[in-house]
Protein backbone atom coordinates (compact mmCIF):
# COMPACT_ATOMS: atom_id res chain seq x y z
CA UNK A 1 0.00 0.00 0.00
CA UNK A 2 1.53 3.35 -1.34
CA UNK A 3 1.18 5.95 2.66
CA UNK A 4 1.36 8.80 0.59
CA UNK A 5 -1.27 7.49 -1.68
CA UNK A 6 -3.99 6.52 1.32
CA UNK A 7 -2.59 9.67 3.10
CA UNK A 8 -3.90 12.02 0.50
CA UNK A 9 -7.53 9.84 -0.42
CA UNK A 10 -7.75 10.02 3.31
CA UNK A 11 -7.71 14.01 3.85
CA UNK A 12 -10.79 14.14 0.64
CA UNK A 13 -12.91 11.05 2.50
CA UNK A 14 -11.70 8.94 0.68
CA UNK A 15 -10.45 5.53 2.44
CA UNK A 16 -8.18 3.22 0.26
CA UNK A 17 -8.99 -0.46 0.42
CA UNK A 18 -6.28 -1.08 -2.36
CA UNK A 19 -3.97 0.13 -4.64
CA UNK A 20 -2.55 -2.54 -7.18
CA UNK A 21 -5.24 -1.61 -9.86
CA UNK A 22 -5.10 -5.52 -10.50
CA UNK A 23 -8.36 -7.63 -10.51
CA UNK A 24 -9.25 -9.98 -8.01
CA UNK A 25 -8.50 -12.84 -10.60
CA UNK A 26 -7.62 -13.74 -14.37
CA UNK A 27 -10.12 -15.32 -16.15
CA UNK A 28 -7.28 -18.01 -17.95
CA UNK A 29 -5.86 -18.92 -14.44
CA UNK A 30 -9.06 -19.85 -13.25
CA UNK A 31 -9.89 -21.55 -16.53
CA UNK A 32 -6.85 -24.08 -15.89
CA UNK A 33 -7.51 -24.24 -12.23
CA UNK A 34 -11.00 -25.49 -13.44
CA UNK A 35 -10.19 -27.90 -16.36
CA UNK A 36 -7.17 -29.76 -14.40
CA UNK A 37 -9.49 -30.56 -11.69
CA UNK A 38 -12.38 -31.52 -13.47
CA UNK A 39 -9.64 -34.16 -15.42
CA UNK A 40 -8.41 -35.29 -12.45
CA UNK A 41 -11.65 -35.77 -10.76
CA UNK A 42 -13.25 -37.88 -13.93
CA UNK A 43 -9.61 -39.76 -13.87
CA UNK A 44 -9.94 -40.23 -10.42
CA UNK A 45 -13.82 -41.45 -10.52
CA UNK A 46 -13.75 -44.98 -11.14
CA UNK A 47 -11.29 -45.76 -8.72
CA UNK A 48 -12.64 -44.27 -5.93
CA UNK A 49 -15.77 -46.14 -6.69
CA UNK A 50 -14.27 -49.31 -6.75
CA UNK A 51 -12.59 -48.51 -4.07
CA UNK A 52 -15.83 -47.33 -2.16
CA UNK A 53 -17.74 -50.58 -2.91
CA UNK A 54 -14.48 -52.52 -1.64
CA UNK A 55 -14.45 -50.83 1.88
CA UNK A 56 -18.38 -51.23 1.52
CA UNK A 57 -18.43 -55.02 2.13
CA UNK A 58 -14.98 -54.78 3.96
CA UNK A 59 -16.51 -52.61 6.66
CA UNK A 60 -18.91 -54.91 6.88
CA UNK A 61 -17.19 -57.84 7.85
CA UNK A 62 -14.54 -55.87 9.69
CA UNK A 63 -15.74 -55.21 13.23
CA UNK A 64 -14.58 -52.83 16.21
CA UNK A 65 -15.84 -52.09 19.66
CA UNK A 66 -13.56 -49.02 19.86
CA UNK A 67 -15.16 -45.96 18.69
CA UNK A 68 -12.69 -44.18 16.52
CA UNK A 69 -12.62 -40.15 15.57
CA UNK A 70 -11.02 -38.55 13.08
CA UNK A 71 -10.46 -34.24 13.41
CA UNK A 72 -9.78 -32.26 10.70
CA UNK A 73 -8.76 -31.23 8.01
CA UNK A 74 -7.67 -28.03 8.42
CA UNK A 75 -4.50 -26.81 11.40
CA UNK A 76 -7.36 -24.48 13.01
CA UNK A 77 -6.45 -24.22 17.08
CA UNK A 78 -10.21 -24.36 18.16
CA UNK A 79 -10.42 -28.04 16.49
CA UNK A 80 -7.00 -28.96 17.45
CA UNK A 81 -8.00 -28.46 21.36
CA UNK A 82 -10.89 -29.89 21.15
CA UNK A 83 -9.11 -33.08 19.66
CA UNK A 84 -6.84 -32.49 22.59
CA UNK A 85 -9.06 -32.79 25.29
CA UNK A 86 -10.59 -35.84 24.21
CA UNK A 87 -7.15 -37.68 23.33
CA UNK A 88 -6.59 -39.07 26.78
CA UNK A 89 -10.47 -41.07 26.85
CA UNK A 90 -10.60 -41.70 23.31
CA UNK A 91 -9.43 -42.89 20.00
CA UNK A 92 -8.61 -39.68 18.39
CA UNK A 93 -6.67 -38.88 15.21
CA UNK A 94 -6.01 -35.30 13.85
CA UNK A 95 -5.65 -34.72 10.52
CA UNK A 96 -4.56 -31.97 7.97
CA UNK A 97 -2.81 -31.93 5.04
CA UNK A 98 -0.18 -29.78 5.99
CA UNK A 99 0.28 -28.85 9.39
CA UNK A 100 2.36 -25.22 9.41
CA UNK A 101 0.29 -23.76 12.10
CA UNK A 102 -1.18 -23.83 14.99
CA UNK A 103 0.83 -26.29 17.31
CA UNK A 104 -0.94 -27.92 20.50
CA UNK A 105 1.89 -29.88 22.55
CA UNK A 106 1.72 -33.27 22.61
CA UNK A 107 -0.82 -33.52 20.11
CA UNK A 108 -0.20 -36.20 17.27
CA UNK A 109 -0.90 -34.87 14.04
CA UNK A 110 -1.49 -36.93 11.33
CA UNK A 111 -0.40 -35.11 7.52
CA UNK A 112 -0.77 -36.82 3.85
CA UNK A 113 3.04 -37.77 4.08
CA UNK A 114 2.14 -40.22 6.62
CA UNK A 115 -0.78 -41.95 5.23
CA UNK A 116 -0.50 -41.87 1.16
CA UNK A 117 2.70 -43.32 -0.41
CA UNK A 118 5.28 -41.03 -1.58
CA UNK A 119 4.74 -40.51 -5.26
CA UNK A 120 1.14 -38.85 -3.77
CA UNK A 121 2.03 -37.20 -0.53
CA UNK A 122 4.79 -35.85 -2.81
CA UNK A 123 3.63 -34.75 -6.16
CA UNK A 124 0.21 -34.67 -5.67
CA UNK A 125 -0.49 -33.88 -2.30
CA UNK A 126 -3.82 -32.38 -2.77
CA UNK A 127 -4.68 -33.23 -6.37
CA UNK A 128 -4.80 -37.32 -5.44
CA UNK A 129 -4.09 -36.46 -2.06
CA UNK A 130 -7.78 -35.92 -1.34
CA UNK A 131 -8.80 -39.35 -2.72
CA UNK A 132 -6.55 -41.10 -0.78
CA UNK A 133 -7.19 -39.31 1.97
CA UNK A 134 -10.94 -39.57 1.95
CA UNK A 135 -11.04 -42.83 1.66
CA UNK A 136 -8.23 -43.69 4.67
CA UNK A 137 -10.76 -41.70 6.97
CA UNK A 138 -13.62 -43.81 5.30
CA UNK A 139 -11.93 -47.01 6.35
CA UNK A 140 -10.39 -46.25 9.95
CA UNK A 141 -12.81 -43.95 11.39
CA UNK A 142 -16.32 -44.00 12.86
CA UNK A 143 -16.93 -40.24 13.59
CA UNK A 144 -15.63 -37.05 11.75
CA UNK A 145 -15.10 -33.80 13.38
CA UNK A 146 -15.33 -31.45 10.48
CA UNK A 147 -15.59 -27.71 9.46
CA UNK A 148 -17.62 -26.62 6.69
CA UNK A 149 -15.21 -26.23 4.37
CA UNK A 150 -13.18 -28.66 5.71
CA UNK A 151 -14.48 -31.86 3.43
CA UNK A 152 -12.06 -34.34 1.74
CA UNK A 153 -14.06 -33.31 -1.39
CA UNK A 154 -14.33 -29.86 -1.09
CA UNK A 155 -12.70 -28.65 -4.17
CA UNK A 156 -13.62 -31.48 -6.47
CA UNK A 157 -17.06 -31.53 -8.46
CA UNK A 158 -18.05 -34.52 -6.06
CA UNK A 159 -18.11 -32.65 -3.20
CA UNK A 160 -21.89 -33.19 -2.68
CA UNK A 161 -21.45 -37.18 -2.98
CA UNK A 162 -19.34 -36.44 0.12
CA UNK A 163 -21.70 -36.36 3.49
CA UNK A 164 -24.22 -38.73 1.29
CA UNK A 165 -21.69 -41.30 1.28
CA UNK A 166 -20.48 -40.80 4.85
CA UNK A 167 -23.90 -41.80 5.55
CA UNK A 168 -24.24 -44.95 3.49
CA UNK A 169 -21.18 -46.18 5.51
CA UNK A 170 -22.98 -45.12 8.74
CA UNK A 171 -20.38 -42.39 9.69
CA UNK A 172 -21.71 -39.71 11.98
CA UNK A 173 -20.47 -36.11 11.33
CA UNK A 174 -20.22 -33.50 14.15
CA UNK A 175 -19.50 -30.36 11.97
CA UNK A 176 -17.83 -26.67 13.46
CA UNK A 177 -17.15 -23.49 12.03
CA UNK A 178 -14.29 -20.87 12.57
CA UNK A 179 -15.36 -18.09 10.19
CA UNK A 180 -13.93 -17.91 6.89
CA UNK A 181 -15.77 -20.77 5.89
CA UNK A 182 -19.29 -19.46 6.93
CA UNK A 183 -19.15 -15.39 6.54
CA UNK A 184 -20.36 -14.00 3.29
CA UNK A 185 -20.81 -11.05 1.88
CA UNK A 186 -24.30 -11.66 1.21
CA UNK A 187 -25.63 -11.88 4.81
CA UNK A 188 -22.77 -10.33 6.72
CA UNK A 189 -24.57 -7.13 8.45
CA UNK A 190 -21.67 -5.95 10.22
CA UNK A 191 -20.31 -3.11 8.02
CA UNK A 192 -17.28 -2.61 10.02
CA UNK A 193 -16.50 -6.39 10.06
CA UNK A 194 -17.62 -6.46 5.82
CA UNK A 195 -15.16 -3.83 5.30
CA UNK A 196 -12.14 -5.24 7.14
CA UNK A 197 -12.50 -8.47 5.44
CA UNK A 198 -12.80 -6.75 2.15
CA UNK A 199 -9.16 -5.22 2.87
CA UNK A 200 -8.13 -8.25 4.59
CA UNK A 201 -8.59 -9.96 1.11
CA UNK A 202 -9.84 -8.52 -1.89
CA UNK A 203 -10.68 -12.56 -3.15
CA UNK A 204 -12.97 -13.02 0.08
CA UNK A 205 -16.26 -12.31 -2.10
CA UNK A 206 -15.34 -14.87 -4.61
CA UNK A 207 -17.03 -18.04 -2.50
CA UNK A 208 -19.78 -16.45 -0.80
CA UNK A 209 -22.44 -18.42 -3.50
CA UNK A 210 -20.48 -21.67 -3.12
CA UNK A 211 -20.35 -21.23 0.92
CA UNK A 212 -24.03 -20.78 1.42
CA UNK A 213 -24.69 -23.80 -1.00
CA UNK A 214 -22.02 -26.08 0.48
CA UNK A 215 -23.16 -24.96 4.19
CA UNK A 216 -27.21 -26.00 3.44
CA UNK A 217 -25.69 -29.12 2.10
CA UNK A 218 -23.82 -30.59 4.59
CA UNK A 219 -25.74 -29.35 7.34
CA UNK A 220 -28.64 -31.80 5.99
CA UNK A 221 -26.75 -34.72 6.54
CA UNK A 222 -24.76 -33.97 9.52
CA UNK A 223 -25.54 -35.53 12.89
CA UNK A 224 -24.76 -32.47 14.97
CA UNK A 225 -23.70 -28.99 14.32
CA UNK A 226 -22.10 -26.87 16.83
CA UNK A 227 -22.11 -23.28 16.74
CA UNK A 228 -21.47 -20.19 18.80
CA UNK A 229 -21.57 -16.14 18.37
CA UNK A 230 -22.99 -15.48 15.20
CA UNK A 231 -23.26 -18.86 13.57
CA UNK A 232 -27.32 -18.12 13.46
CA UNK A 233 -26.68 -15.13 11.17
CA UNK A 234 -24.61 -17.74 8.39
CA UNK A 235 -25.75 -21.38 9.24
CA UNK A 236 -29.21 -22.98 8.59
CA UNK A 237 -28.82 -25.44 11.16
CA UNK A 238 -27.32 -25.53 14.74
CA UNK A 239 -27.90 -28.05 17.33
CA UNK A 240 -26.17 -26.11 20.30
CA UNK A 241 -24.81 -22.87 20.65
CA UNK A 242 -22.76 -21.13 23.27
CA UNK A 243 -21.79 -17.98 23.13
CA UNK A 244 -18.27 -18.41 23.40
CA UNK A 245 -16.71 -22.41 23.32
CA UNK A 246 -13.41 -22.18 23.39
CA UNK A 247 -10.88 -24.23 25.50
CA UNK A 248 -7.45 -23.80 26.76
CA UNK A 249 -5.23 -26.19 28.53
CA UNK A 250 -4.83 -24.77 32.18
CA UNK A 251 -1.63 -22.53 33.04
CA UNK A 252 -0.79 -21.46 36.34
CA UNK A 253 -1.61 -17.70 36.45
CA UNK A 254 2.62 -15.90 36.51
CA UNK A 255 2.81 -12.92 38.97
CA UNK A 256 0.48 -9.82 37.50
CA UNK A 257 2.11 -7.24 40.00
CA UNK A 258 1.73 -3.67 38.49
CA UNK A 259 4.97 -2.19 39.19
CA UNK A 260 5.67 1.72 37.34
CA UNK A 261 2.58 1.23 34.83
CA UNK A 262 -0.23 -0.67 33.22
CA UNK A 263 0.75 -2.62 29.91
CA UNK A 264 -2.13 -2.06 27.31
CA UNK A 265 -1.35 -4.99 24.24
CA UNK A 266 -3.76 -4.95 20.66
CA UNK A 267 -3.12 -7.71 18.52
CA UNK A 268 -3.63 -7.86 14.74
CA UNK A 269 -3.14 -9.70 11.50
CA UNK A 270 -4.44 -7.11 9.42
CA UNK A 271 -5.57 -3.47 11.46
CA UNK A 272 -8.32 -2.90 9.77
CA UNK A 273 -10.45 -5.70 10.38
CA UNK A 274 -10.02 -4.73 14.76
CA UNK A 275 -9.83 -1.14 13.72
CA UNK A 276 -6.65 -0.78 15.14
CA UNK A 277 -6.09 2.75 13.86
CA UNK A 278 -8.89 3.90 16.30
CA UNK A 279 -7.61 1.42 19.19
CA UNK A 280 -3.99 3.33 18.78
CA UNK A 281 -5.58 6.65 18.48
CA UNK A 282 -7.44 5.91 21.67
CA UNK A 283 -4.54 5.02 23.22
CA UNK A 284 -2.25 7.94 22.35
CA UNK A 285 -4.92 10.43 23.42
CA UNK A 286 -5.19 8.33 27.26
CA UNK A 287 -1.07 8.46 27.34
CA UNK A 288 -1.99 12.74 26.70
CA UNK A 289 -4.14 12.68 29.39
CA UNK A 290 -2.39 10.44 31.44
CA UNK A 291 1.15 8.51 32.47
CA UNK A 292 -0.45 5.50 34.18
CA UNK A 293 0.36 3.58 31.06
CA UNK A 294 2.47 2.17 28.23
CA UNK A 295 1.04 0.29 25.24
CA UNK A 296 2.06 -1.94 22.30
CA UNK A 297 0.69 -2.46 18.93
CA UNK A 298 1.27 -6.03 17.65
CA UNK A 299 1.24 -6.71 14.06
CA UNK A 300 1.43 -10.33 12.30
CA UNK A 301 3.15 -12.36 14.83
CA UNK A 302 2.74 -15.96 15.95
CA UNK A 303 -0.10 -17.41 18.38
CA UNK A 304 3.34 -18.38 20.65
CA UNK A 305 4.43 -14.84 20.68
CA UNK A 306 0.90 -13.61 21.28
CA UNK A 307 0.66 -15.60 24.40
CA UNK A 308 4.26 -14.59 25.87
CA UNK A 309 3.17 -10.98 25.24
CA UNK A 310 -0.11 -11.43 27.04
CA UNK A 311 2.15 -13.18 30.33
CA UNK A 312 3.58 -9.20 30.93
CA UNK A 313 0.59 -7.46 29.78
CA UNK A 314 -2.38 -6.21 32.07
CA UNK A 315 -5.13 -5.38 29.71
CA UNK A 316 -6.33 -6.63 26.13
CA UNK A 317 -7.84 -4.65 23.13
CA UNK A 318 -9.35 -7.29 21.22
CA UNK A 319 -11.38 -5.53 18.59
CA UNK A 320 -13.80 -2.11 18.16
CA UNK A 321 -15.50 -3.77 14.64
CA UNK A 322 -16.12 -7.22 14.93
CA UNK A 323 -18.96 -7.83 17.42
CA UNK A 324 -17.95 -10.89 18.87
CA UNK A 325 -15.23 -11.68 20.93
CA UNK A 326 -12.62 -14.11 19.54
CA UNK A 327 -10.29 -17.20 20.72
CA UNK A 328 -8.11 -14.54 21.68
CA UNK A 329 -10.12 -13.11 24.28
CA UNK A 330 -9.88 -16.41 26.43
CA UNK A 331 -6.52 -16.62 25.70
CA UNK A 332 -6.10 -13.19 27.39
CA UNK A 333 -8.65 -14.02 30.35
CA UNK A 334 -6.80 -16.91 31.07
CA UNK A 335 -3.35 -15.12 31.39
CA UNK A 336 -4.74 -12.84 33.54
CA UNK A 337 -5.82 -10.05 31.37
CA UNK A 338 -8.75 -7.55 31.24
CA UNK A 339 -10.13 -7.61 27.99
CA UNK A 340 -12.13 -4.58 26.05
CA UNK A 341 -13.96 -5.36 23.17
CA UNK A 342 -16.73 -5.03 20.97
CA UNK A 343 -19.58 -7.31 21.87
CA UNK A 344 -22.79 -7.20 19.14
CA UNK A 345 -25.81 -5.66 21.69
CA UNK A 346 -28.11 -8.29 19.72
CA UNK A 347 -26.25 -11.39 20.63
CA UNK A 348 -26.14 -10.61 24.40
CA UNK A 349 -29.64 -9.87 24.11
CA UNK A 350 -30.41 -13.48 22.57
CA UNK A 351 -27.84 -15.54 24.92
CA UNK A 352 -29.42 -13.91 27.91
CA UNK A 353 -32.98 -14.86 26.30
CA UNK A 354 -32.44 -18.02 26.35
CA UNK A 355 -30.52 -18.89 29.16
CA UNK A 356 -31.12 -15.83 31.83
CA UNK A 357 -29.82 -17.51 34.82
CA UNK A 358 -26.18 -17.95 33.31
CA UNK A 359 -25.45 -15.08 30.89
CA UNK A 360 -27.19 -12.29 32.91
CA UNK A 361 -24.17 -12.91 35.29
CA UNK A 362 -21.74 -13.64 32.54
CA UNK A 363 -22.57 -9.65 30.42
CA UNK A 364 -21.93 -8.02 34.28
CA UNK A 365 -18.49 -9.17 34.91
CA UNK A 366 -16.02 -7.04 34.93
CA UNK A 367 -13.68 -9.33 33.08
CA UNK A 368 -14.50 -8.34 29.35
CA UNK A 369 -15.46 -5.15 29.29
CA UNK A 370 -17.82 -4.26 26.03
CA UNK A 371 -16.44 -1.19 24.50
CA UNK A 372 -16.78 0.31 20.76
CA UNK A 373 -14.88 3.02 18.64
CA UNK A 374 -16.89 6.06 20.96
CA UNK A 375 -16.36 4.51 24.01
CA UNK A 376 -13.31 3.28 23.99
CA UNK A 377 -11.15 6.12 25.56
CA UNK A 378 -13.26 6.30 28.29
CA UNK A 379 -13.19 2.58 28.99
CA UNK A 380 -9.76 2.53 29.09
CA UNK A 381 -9.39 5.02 31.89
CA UNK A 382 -12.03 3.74 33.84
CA UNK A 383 -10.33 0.53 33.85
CA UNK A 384 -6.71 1.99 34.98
CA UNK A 385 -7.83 4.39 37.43
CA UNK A 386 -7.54 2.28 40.23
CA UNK A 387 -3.89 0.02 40.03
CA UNK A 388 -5.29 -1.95 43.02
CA UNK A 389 -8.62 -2.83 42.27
CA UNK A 390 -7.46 -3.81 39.16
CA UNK A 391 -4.50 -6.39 40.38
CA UNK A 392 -6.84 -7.85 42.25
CA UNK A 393 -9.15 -8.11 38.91
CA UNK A 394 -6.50 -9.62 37.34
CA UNK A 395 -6.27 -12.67 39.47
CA UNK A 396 -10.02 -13.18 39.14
CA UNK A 397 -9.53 -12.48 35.37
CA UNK A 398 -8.03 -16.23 35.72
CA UNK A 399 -10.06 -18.00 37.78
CA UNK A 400 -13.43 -16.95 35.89
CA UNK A 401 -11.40 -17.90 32.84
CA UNK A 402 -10.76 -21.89 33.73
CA UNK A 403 -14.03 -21.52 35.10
CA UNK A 404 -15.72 -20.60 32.14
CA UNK A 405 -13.48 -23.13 30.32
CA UNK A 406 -14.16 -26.00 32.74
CA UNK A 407 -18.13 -25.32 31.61
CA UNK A 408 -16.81 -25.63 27.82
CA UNK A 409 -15.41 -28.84 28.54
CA UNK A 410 -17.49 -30.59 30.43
CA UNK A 411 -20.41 -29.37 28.44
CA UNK A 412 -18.69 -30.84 24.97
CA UNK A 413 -17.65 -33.79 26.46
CA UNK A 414 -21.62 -34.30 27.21
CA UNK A 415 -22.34 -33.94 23.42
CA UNK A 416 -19.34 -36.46 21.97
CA UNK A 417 -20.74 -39.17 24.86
CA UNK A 418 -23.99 -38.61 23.55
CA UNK A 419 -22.92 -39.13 20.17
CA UNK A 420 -21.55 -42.29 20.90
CA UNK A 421 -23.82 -43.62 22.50
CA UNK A 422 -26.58 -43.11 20.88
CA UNK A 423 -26.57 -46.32 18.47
């Protein structure tokens, strides 16, 4: 992005998204991208159907007491935890095609290099990878733990076959979301969130028809669909929602002493989709007005150097745009963080519809502080005025963390023993 450029659109009102003058795509890129994979799907065809009627009458005669569940297929942390905390009562497997993100300790992670031979995990690691690896899962597994876009299938012209033929061979499909593979254009009514996403990734449009097509589809054949925050705005189907389900191994809380001044962190990939440039301006006017504090603005680091920063830091921005609080704002709970953010008036309004006697409680603490873009300022000094009263808000910053976690887990583990036993 050219500063001088955005600079100058910026003092006529005019705010720069980008400035490449190239279009989203080329119409001959996409036309290969097209042909090779319809080739390789119609080469691929008969064998996977020979294959399919093969592990048909092999399944049949093949029998196992052990219930066995397969994560994946993406390297998303939410998944990956979950996978996690079932590991040490079940037969779990996690599996993505390439893992280069996202690392849970201890966690076996299964990739295409160690279940297709060479010449595929190799050369094709995705083009016959998918095959192979759709029907490996088909043979050893017994429950999938999907996201939406997450199918072996997805980017094949059989994709629809996919959660048909998981039922044939009685599989039972607990699908998730994590947000790119549910948020559209279309339907998103957030214009702060529709406009960081749009400068986030000026290709984001491109699936919205194909995402509300492939979401309809698979949630018709899925056994259970778990959603939270505003899955109800993109998905036609959830079985359970929570406002926020998101668990974290537990840490020991390190020593939150406020020695000279507060530490104020905001985290971002891409600024414009928190509104970071109104989080920093916020900050640099409370640093006018006061020296109580110091603050950092963290752009496009790791989760790992996230979490270190958030060990020395006091209090959280999340986000002024979004609406609904992210993985990150547990993470920051649970090392002992206040956290401001944005929280959508609408969905606290629901949540504490339908369950009164938990989230009525839950919206007053004075853990995660709802802010927005007017407020913010004002939030932030209310929050540092008092260094006391807020170390000792850190320390319960923890505890109703791993609290709040605790209810995550115990409440998911409810919904896989269900599943399990329901046949």
């Amino acid at each position: 992005m050219d500063n001088k450029f955005k600079t100058y659109m910026n003092q006529r009102g005019w705010f720069v998204l980008f400035d490449d003058f190239e279009p989203p795509f080329y119409w001959l890129n996409e036309l290969k991208y097209k042909l090779i994979g319809i080739f390789v799907s119609l080469l691929a065809f008969p064998i996977v159907l020979l294959c399919l009627l093969y592990l048909f009458f092999e399944t049949k005669l093949r029998f196992s007491k052990k219930c066995r569940m397969l994560f994946g297929t993406h390297f998303i942390i939410t998944l990956k935890l979950f996978a996690k905390e079932l590991e040490s009562t079940h037969d779990v497997t996690y599996f993505t095609f390439k893992d280069n993100g996202h690392v849970v300790p201890d966690l076996d992670v299964k990739t295409i290099e160690n279940i297709a031979p060479s010449f595929i995990s190799r050369r094709f690691p995705l083009l016959l990878g998918r095959y192979f690896a759709f029907l490996w899962a088909i043979r050893n597994f017994d429950i999938l733990h999907l996201y939406f876009d997450g199918g072996f299938l997805n980017r094949t012209i059989f994709w629809r076959f996919e959660p048909i033929i998981y039922q044939i061979f009685k599989k039972k499909l607990i699908m998730y979301s994590f947000g790119e593979d549910r948020t559209d254009f279309i339907r998103t009514h957030n214009l702060f969130h529709k406009v960081g996403l749009m400068g986030f990734n000026k290709t984001y449009f491109a699936n919205d028809f194909i995402k509300i097509k492939r979401n309809y589809w698979w949630s018709k054949y899925a056994n259970y669909v778990i959603g939270n925050t505003d899955y109800l705005i993109y998905l036609p189907k959830l079985d359970v929602l929570t406002f926020n389900m998101h668990i974290l191994p537990y840490e020991q809380l390190v020593n939150k002493k406020i020695n000279e001044k507060i530490k104020i962190v905001h985290f971002a990939n891409h600024g414009i989709r928190k509104g970071s440039h109104i989080i920093e301006k916020a900050l640099k006017t409370v640093c006018e007005e006061t020296d109580l504090i110091e603050y950092e603005m963290i752009y496009n680091v790791s989760r790992d150097e996230v979490l270190e920063k958030m060990n020395t830091s006091h209090i959280v921005i999340e986000q002024v745009s979004n609406g609904f609080p992210s993985f990150t704002t547990f993470e920051a709970l649970a090392k002992g963080n206040v956290v401001l953010t944005m929280i959508d008036e609408s969905l606290m309004s629901l949540y504490q519809f339908l369950i009164p006697e938990y989230y009525e409680d839950f919206f007053q603490q004075p853990y995660v502080i709802n802010t927005n873009m007017n407020n913010l300022k004002e939030d932030i000094l209310k929050v540092i005025n008092n260094k006391q009263t807020l170390e000792e808000t850190l320390k319960a910053t923890h505890e109703y963390a791993y609290r709040r976690i605790n209810d995550n887990i115990e409440a998911y583990r409810a919904i896989i023993n269900k599943v399990i036993n329901k046949d």
